[in-house]
PDB file of N, CA and C in Angstrom:
ATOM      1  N   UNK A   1      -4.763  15.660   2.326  1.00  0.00           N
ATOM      2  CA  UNK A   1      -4.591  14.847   3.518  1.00  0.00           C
ATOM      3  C   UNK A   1      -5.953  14.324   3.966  1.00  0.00           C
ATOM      4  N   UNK A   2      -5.987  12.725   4.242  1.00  0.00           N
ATOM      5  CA  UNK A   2      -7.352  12.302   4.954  1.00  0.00           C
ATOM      6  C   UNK A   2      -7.169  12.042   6.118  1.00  0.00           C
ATOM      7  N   UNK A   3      -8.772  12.385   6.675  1.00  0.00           N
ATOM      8  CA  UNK A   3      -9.043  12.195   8.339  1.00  0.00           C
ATOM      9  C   UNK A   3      -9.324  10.925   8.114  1.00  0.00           C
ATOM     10  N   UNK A   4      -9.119  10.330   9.345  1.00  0.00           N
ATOM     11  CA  UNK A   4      -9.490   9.069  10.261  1.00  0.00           C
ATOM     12  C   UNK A   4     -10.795   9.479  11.842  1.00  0.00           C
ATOM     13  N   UNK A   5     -11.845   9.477  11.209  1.00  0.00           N
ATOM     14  CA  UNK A   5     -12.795   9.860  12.646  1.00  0.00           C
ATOM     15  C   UNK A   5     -13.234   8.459  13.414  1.00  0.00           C
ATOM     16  N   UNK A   6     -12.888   8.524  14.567  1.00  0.00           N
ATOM     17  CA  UNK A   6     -13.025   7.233  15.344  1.00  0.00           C
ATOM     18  C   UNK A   6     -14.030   7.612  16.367  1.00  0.00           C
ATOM     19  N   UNK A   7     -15.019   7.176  16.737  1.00  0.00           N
ATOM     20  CA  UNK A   7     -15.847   6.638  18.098  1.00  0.00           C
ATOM     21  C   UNK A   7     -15.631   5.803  18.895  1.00  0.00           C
ATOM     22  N   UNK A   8     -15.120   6.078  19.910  1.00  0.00           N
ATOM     23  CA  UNK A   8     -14.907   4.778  20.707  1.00  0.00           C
ATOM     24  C   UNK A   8     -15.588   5.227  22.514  1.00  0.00           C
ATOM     25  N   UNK A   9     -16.429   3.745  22.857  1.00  0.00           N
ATOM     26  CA  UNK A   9     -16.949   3.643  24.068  1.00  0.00           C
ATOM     27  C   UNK A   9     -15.527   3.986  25.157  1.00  0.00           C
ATOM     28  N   UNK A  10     -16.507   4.350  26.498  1.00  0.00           N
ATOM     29  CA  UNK A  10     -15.291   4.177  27.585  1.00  0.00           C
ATOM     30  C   UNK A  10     -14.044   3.241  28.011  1.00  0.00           C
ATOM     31  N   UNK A  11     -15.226   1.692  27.253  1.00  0.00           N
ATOM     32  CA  UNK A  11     -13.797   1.033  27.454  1.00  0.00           C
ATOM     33  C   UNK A  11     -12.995   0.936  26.034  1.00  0.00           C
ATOM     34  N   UNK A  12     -13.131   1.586  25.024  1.00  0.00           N
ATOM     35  CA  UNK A  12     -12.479   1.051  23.703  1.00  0.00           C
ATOM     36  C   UNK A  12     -11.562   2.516  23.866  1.00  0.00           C
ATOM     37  N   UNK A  13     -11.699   3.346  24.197  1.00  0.00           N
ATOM     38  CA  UNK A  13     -11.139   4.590  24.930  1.00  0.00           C
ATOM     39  C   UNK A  13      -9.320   3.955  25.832  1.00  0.00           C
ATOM     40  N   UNK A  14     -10.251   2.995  26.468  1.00  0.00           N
ATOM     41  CA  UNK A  14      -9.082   2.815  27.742  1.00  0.00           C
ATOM     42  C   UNK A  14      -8.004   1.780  26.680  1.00  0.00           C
ATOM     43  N   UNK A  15      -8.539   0.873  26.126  1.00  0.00           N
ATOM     44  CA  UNK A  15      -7.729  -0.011  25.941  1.00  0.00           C
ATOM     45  C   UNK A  15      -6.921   0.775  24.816  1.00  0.00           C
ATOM     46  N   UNK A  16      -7.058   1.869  24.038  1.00  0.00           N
ATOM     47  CA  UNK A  16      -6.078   2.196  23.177  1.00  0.00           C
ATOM     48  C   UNK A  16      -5.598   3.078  23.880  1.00  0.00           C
ATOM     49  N   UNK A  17      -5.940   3.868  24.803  1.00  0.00           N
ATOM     50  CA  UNK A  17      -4.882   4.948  25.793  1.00  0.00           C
ATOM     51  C   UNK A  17      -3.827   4.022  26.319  1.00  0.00           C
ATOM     52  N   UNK A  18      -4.339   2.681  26.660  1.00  0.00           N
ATOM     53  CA  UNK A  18      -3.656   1.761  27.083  1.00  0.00           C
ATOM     54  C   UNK A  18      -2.254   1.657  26.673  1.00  0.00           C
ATOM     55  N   UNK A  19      -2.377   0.676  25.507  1.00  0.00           N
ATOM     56  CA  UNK A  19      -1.707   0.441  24.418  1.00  0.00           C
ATOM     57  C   UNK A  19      -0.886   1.645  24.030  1.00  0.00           C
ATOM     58  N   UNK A  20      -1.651   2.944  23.787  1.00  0.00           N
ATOM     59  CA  UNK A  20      -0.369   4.234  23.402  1.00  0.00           C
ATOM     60  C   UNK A  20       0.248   4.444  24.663  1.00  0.00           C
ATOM     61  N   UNK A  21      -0.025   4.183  25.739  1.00  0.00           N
ATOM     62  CA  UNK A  21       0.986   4.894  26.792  1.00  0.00           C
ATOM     63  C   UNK A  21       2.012   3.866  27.182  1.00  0.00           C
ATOM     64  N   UNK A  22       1.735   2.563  26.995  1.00  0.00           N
ATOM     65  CA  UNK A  22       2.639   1.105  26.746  1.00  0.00           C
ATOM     66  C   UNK A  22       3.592   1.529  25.975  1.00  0.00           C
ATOM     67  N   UNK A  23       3.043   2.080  24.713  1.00  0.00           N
ATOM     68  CA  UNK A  23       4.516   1.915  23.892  1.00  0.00           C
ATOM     69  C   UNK A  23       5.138   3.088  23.925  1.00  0.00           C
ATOM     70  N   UNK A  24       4.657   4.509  24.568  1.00  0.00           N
ATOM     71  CA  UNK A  24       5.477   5.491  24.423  1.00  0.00           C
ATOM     72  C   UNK A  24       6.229   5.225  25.813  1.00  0.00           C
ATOM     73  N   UNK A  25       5.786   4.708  26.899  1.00  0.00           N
ATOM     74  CA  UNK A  25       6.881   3.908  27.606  1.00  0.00           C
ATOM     75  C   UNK A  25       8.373   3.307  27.230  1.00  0.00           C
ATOM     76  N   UNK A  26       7.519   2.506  26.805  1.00  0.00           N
ATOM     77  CA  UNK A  26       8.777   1.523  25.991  1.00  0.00           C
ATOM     78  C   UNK A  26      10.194   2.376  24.448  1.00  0.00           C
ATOM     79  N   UNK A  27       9.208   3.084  24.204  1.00  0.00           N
ATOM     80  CA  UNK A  27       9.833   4.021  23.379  1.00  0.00           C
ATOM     81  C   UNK A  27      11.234   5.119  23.746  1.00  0.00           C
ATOM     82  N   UNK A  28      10.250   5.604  25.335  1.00  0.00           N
ATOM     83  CA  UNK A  28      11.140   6.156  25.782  1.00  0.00           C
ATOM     84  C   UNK A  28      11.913   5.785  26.731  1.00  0.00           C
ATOM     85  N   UNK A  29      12.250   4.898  27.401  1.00  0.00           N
ATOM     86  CA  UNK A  29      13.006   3.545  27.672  1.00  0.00           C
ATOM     87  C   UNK A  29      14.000   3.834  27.234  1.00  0.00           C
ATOM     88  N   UNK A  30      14.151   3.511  25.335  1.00  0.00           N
ATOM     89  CA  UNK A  30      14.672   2.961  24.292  1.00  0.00           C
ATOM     90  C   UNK A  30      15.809   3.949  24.458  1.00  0.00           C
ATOM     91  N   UNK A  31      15.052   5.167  24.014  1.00  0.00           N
ATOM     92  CA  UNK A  31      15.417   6.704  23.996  1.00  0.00           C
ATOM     93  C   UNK A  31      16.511   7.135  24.914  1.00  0.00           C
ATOM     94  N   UNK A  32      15.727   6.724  26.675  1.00  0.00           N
ATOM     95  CA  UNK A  32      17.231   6.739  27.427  1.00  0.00           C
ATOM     96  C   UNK A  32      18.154   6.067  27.884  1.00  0.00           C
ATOM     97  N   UNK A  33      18.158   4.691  26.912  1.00  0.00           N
ATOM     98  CA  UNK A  33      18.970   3.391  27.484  1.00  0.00           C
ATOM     99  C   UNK A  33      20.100   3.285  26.148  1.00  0.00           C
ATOM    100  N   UNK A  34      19.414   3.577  24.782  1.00  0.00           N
ATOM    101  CA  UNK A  34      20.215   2.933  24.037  1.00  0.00           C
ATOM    102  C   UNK A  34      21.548   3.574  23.477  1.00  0.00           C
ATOM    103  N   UNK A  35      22.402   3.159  23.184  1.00  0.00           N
ATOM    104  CA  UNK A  35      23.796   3.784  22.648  1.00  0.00           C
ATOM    105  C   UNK A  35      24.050   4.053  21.427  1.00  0.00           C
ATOM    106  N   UNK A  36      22.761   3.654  20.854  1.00  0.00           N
ATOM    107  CA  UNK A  36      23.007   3.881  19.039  1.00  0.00           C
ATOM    108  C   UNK A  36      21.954   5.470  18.896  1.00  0.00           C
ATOM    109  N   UNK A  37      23.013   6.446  18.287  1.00  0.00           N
ATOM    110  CA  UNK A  37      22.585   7.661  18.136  1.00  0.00           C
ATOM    111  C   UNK A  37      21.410   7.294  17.028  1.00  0.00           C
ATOM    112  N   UNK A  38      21.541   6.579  15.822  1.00  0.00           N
ATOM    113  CA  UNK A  38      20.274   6.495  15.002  1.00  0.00           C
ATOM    114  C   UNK A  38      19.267   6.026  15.091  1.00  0.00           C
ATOM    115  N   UNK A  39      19.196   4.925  16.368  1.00  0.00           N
ATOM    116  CA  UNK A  39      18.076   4.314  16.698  1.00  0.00           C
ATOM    117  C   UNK A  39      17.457   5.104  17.794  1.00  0.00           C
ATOM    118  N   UNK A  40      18.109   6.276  18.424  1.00  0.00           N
ATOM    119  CA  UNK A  40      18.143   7.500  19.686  1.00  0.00           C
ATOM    120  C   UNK A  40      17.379   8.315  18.320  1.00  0.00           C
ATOM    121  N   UNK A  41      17.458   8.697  17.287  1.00  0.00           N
ATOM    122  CA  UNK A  41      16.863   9.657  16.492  1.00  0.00           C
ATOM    123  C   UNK A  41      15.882   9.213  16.080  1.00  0.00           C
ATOM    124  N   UNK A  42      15.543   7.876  15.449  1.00  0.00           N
ATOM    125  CA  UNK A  42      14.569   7.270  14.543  1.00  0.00           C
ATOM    126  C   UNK A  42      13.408   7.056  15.680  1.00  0.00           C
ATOM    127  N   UNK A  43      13.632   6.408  16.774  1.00  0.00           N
ATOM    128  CA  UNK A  43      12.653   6.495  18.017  1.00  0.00           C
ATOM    129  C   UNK A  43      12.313   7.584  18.085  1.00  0.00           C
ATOM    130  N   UNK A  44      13.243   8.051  18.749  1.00  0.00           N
ATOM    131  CA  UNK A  44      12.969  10.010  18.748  1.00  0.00           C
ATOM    132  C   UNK A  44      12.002  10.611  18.356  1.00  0.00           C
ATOM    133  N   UNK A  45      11.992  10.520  16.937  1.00  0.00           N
ATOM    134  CA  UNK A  45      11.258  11.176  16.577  1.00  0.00           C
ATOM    135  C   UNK A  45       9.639  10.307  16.405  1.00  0.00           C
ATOM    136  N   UNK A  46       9.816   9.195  16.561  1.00  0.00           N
ATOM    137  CA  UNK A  46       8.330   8.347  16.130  1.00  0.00           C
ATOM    138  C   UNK A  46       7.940   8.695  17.546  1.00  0.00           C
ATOM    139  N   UNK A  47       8.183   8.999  19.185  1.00  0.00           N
ATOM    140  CA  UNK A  47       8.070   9.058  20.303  1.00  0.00           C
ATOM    141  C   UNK A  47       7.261  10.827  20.206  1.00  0.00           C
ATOM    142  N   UNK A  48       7.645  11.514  19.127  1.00  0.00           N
ATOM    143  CA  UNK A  48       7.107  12.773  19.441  1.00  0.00           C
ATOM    144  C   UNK A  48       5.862  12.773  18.595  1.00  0.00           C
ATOM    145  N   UNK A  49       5.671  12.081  17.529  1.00  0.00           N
ATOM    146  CA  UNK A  49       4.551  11.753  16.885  1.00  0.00           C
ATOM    147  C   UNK A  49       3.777  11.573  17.512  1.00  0.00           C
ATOM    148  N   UNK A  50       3.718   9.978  18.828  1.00  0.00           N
ATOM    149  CA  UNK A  50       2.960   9.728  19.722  1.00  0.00           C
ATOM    150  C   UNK A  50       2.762  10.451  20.160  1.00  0.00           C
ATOM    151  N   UNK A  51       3.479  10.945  20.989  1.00  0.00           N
ATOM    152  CA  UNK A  51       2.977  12.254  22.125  1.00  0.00           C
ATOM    153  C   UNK A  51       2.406  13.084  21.294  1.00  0.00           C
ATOM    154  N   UNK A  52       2.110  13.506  20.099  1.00  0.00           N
ATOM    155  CA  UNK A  52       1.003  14.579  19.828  1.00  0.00           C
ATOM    156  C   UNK A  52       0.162  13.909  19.183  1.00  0.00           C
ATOM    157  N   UNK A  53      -0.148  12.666  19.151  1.00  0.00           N
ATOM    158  CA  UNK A  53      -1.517  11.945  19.375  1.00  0.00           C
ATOM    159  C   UNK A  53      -2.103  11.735  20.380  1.00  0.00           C
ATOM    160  N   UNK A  54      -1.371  11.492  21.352  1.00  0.00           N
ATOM    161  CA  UNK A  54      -1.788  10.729  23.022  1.00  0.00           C
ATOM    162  C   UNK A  54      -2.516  11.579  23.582  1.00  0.00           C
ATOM    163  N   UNK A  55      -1.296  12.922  23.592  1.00  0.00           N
ATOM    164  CA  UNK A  55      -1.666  13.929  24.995  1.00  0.00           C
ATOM    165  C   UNK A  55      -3.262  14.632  24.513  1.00  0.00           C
ATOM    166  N   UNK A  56      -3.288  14.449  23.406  1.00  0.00           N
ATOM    167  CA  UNK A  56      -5.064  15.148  23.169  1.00  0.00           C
ATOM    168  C   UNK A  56      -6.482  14.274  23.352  1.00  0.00           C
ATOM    169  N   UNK A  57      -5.580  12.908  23.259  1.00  0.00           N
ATOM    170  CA  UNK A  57      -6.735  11.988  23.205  1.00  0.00           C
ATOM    171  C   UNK A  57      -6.824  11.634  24.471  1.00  0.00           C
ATOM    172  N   UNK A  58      -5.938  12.206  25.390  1.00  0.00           N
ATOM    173  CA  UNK A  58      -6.216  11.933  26.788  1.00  0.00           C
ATOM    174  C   UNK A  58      -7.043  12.765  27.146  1.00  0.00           C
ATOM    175  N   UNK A  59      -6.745  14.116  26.997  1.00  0.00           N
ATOM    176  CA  UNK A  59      -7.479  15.362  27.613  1.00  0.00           C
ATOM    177  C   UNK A  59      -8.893  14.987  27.205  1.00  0.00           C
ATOM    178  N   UNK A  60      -9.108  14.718  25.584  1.00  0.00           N
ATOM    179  CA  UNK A  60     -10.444  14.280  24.979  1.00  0.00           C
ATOM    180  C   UNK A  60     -11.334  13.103  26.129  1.00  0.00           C
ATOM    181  N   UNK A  61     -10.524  12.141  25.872  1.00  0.00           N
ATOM    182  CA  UNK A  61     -10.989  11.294  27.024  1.00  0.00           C
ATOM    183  C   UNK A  61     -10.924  11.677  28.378  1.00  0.00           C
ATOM    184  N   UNK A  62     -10.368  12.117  29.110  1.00  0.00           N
ATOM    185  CA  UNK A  62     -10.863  12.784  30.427  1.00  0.00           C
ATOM    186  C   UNK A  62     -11.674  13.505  30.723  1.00  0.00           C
ATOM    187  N   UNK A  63     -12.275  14.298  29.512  1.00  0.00           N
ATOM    188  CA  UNK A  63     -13.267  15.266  29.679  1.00  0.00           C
ATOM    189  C   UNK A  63     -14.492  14.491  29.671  1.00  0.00           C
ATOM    190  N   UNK A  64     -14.680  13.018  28.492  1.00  0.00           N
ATOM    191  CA  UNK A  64     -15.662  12.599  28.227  1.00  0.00           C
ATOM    192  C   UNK A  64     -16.013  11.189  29.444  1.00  0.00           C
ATOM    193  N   UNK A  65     -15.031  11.018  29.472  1.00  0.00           N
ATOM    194  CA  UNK A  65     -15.195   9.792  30.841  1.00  0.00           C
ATOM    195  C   UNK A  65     -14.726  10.061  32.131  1.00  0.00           C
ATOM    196  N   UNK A  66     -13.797  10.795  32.615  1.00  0.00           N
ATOM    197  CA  UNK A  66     -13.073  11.566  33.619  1.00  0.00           C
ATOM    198  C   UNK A  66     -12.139  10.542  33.842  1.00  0.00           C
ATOM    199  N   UNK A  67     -11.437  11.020  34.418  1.00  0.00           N
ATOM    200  CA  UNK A  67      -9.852  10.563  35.479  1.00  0.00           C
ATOM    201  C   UNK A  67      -9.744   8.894  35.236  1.00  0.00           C
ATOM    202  N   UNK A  68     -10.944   7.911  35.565  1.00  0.00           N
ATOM    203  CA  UNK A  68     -10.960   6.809  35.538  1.00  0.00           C
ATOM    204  C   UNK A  68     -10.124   6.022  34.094  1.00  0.00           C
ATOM    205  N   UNK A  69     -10.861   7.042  33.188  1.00  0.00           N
ATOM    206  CA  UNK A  69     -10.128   6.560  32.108  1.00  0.00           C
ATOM    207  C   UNK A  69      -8.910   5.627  31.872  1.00  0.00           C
ATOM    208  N   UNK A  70      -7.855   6.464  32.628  1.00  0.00           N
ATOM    209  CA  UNK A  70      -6.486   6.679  32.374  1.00  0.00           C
ATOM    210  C   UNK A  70      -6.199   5.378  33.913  1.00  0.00           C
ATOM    211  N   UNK A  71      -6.979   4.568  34.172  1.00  0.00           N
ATOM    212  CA  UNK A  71      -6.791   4.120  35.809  1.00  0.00           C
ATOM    213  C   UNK A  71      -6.581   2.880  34.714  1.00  0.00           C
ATOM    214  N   UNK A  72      -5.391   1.498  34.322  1.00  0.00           N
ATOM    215  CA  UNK A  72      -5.601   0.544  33.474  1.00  0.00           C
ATOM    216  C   UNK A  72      -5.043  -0.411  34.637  1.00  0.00           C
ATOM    217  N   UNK A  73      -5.406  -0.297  35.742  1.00  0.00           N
ATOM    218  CA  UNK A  73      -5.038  -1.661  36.794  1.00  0.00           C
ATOM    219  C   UNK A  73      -5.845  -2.529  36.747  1.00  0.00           C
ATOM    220  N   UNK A  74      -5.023  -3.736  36.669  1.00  0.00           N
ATOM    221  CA  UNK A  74      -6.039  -4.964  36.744  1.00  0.00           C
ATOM    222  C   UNK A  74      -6.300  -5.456  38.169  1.00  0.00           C
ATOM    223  N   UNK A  75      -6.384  -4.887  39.373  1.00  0.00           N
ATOM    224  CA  UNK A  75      -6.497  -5.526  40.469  1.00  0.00           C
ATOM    225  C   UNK A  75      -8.033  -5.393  40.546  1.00  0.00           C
ATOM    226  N   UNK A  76      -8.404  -6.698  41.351  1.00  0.00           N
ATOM    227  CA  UNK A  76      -9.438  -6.135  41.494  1.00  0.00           C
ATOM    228  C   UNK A  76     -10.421  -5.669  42.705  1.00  0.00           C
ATOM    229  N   UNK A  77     -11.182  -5.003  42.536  1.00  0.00           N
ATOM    230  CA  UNK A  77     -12.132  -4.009  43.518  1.00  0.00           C
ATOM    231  C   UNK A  77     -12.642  -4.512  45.039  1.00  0.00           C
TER     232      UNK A  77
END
């Protein structure tokens, strides 16, 4: 099995926490809206994949940038 080692700045951090918490949104949406048991399984399970990518790369990133990280509002200041 090969690693993938990534570096990423605070903001290259945000914009893919971004993006993964977008689609495990949308994923799980899917998960509790849709009526097709195989597309309820096939999500399913790609939704738990995410989540044991996300939830570490959050903690990772919160430790290294704090709380702000995870803040992806565009209003501004």
């Amino acid at each position: 099995m090969s690693n993938l080692k990534l570096e990423l700045v605070e903001s290259e951090a945000k914009i893919v926490l971004e993006a993964l918490m977008d689609m495990e949104d949308k994923m799980s949406q899917i998960c509790d809206t849709s009526g097709d048991e195989d597309e309820i399984a096939e999500i399913g399970n790609d939704l738990i994949e995410l989540r044991l990518l996300i939830n570490p790369l959050k903690d990772k990133a919160k430790s290294l940038y704090g709380d702000g990280v995870l803040n992806f509002s565009k209003d501004l200041l």
